[in-house]
N, C-alpha and C. Protein backbone atom coordinates (compact mmCIF):
# COMPACT_ATOMS: atom_id res chain seq x y z
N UNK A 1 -2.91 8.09 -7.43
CA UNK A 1 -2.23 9.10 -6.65
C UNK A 1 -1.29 9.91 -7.51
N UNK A 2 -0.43 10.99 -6.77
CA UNK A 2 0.69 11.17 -7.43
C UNK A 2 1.71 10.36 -8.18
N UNK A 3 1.67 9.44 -8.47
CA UNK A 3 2.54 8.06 -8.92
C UNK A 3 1.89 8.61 -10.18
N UNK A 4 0.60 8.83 -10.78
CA UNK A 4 0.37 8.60 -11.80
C UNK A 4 1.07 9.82 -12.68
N UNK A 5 1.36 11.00 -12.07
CA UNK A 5 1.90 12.16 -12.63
C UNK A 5 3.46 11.62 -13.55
N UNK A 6 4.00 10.73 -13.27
CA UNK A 6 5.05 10.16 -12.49
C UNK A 6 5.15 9.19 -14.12
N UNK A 7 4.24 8.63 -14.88
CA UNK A 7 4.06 7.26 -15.46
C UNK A 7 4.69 7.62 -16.99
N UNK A 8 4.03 8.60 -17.50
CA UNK A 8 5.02 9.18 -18.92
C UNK A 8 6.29 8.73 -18.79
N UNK A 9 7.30 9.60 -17.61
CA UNK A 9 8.85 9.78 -17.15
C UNK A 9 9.58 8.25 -17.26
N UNK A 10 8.36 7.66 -16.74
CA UNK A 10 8.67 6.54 -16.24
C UNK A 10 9.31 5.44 -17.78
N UNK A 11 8.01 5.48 -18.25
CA UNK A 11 8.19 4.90 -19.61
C UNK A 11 9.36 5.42 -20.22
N UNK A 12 9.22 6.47 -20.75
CA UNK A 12 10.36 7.32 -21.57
C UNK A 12 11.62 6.38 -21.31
N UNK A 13 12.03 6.13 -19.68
CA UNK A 13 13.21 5.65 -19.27
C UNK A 13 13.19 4.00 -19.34
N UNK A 14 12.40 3.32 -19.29
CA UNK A 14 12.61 1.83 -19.22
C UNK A 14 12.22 1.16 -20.74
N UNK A 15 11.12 1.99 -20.83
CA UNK A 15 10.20 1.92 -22.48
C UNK A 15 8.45 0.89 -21.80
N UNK A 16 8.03 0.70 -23.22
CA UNK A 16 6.43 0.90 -22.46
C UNK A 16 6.28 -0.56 -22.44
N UNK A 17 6.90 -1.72 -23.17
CA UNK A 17 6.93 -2.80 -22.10
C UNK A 17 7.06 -3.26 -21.21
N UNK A 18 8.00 -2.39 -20.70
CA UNK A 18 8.78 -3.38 -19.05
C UNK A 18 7.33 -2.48 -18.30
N UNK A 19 7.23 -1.39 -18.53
CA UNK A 19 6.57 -0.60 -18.01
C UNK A 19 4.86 -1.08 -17.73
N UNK A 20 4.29 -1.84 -18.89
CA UNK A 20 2.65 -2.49 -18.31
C UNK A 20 3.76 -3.52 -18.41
N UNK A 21 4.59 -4.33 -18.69
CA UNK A 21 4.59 -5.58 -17.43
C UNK A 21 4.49 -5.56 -16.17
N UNK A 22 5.36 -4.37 -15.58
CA UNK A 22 5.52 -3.41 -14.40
C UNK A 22 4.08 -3.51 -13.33
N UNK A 23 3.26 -3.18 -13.94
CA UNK A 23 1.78 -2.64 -13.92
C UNK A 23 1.17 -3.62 -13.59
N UNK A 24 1.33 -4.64 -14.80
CA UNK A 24 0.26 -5.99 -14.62
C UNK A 24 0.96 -6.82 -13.34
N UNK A 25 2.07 -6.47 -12.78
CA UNK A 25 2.79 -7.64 -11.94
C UNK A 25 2.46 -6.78 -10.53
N UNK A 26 2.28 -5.64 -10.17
CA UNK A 26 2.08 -4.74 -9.72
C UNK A 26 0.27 -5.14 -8.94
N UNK A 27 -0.42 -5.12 -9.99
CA UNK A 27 -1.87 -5.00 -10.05
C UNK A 27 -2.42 -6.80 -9.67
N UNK A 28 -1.62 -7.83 -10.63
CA UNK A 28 -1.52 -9.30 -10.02
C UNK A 28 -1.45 -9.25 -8.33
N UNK A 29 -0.39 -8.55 -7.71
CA UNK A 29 0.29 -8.91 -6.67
C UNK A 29 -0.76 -7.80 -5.52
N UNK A 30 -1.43 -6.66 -5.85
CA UNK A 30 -2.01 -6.00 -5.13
C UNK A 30 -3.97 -7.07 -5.03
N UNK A 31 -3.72 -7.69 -6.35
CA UNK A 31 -5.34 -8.26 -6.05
C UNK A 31 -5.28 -9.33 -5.46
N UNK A 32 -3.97 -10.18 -4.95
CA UNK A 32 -3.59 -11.23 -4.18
C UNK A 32 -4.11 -11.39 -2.62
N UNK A 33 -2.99 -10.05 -2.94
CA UNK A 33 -2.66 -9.27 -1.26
C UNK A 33 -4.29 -9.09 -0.51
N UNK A 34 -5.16 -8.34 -1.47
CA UNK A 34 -6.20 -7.71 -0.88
C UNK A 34 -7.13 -9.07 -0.67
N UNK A 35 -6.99 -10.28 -1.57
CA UNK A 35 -7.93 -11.27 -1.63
C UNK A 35 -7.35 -11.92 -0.02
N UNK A 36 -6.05 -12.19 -0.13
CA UNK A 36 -5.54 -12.74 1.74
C UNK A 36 -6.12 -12.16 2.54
N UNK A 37 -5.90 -10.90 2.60
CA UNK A 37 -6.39 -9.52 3.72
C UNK A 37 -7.81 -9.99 4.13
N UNK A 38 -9.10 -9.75 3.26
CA UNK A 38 -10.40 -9.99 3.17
C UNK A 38 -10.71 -11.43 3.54
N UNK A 39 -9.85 -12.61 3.04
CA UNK A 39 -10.05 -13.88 3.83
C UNK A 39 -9.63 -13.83 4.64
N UNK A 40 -8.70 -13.35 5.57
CA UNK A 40 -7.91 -13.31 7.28
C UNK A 40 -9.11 -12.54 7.89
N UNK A 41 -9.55 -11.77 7.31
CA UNK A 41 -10.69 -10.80 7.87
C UNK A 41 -11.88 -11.62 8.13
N UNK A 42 -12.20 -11.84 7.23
CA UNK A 42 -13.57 -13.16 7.12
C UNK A 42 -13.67 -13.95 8.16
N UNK A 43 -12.24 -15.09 7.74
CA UNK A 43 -12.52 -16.14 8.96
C UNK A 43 -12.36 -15.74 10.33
N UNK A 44 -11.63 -14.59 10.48
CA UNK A 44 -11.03 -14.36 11.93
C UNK A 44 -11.90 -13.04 12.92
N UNK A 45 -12.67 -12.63 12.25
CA UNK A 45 -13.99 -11.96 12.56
C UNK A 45 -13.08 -10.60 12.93
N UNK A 46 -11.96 -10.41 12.61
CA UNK A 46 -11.06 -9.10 12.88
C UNK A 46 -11.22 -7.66 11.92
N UNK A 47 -11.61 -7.15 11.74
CA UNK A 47 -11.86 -5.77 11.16
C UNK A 47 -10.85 -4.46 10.71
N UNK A 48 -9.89 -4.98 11.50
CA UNK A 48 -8.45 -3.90 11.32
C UNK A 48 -7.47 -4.58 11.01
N UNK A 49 -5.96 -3.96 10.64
CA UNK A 49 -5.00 -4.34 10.54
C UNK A 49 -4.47 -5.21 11.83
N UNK A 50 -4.41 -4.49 12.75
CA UNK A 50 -4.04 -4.31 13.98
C UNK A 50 -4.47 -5.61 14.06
N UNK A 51 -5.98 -6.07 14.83
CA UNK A 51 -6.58 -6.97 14.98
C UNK A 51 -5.80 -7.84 13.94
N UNK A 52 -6.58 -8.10 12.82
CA UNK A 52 -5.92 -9.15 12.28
C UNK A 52 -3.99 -10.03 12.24
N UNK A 53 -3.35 -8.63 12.72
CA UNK A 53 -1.80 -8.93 13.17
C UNK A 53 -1.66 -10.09 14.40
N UNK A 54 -2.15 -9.09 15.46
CA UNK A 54 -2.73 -9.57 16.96
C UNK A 54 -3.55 -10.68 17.02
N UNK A 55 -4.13 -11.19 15.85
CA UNK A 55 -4.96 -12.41 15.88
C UNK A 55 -3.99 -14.03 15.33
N UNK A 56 -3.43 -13.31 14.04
CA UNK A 56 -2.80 -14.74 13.41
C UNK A 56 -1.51 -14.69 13.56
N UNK A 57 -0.72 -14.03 13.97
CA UNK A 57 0.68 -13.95 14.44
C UNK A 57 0.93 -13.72 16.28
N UNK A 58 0.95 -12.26 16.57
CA UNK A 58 1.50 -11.68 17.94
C UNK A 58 1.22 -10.68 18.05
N UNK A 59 0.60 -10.27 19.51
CA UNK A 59 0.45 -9.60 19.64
C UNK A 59 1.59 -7.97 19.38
N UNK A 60 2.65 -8.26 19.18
CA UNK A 60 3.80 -7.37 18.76
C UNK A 60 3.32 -6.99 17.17
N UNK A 61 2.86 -8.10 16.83
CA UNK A 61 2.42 -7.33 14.99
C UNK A 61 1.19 -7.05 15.09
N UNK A 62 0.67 -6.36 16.11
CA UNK A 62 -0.53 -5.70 16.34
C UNK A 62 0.14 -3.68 16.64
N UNK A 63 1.38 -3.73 17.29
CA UNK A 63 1.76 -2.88 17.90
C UNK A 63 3.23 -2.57 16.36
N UNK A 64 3.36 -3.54 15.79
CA UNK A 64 4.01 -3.11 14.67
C UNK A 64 3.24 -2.54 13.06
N UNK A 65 1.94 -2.91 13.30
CA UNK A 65 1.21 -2.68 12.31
C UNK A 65 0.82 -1.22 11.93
N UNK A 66 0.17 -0.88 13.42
CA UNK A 66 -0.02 0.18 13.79
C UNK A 66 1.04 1.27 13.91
N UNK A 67 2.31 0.78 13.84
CA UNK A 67 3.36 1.93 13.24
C UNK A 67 3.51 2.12 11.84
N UNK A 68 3.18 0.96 11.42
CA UNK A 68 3.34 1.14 9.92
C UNK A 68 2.39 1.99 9.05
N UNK A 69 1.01 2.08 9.83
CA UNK A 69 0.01 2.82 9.17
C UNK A 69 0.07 4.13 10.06
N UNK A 70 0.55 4.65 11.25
CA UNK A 70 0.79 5.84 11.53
C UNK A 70 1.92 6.35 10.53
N UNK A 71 3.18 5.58 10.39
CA UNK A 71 4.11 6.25 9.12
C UNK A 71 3.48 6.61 7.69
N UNK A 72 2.58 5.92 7.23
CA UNK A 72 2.04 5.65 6.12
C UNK A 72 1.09 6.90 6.20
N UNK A 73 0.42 7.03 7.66
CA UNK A 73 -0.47 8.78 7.24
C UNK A 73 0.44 9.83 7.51
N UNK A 74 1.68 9.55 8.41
CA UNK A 74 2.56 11.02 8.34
C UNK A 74 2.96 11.06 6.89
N UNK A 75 3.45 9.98 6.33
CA UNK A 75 4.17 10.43 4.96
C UNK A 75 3.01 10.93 4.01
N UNK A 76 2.02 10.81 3.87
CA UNK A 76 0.88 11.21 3.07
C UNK A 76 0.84 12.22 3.31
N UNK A 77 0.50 13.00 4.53
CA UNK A 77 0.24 14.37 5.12
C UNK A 77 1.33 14.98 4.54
N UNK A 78 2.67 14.79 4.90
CA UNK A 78 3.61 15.21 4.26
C UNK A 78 4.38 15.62 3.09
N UNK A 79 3.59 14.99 2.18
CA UNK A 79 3.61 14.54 0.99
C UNK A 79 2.27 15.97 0.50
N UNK A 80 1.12 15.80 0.95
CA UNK A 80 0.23 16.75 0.60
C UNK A 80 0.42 18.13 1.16
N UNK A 81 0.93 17.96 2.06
CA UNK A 81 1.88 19.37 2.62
C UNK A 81 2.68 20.32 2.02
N UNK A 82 3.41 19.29 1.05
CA UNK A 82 4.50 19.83 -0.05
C UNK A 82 4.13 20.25 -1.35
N UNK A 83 3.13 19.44 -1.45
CA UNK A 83 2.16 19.83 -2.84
C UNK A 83 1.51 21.06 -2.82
N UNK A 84 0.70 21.57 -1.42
CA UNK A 84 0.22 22.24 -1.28
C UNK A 84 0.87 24.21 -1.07
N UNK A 85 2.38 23.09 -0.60
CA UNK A 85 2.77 24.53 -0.70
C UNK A 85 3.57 24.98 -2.01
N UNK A 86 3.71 24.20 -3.27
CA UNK A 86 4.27 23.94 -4.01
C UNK A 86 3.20 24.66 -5.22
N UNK A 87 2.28 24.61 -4.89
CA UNK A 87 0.69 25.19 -5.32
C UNK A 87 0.58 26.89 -5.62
């Protein structure tokens, strides 16, 4: 995404170790996440966020999930909104 525009700046300021440690702890913790996600999915025959909230917790983290990924596409839209007019 835009993050990557972002990665030079980044370095410059911390330096380029902390920076792929950054990355690798980053990339560890996202292939974790996605490996849980895909097994909750698996065993629980659930297909969405939502579902899967509503399945292994409450039904409230079915109705909290689903705010989190409506915020998550306003801020994107928003985000490409600004770019676009920035264009």
């Amino acid at each position: 995404g835009a993050g990557v525009l972002s990665m030079s700046a980044h370095a410059a300021e911390v330096g380029l170790v902390f920076q792929l440690l950054g990355l690798l702890v980053g990339a560890a913790l996202t292939l974790v996440s996605i490996q849980m996600i895909a097994r909750a999915s698996v065993e629980t025959q659930r297909w969405s966020y939502e579902d899967i909230g509503e399945e292994l917790f409450h039904p409230a983290m079915s109705m909290l999930t689903g705010f989190m990924n409506v915020c998550n596409c306003l801020g994107s839209a928003a985000g490409y909104l600004i770019i676009c007019g920035q264009v």
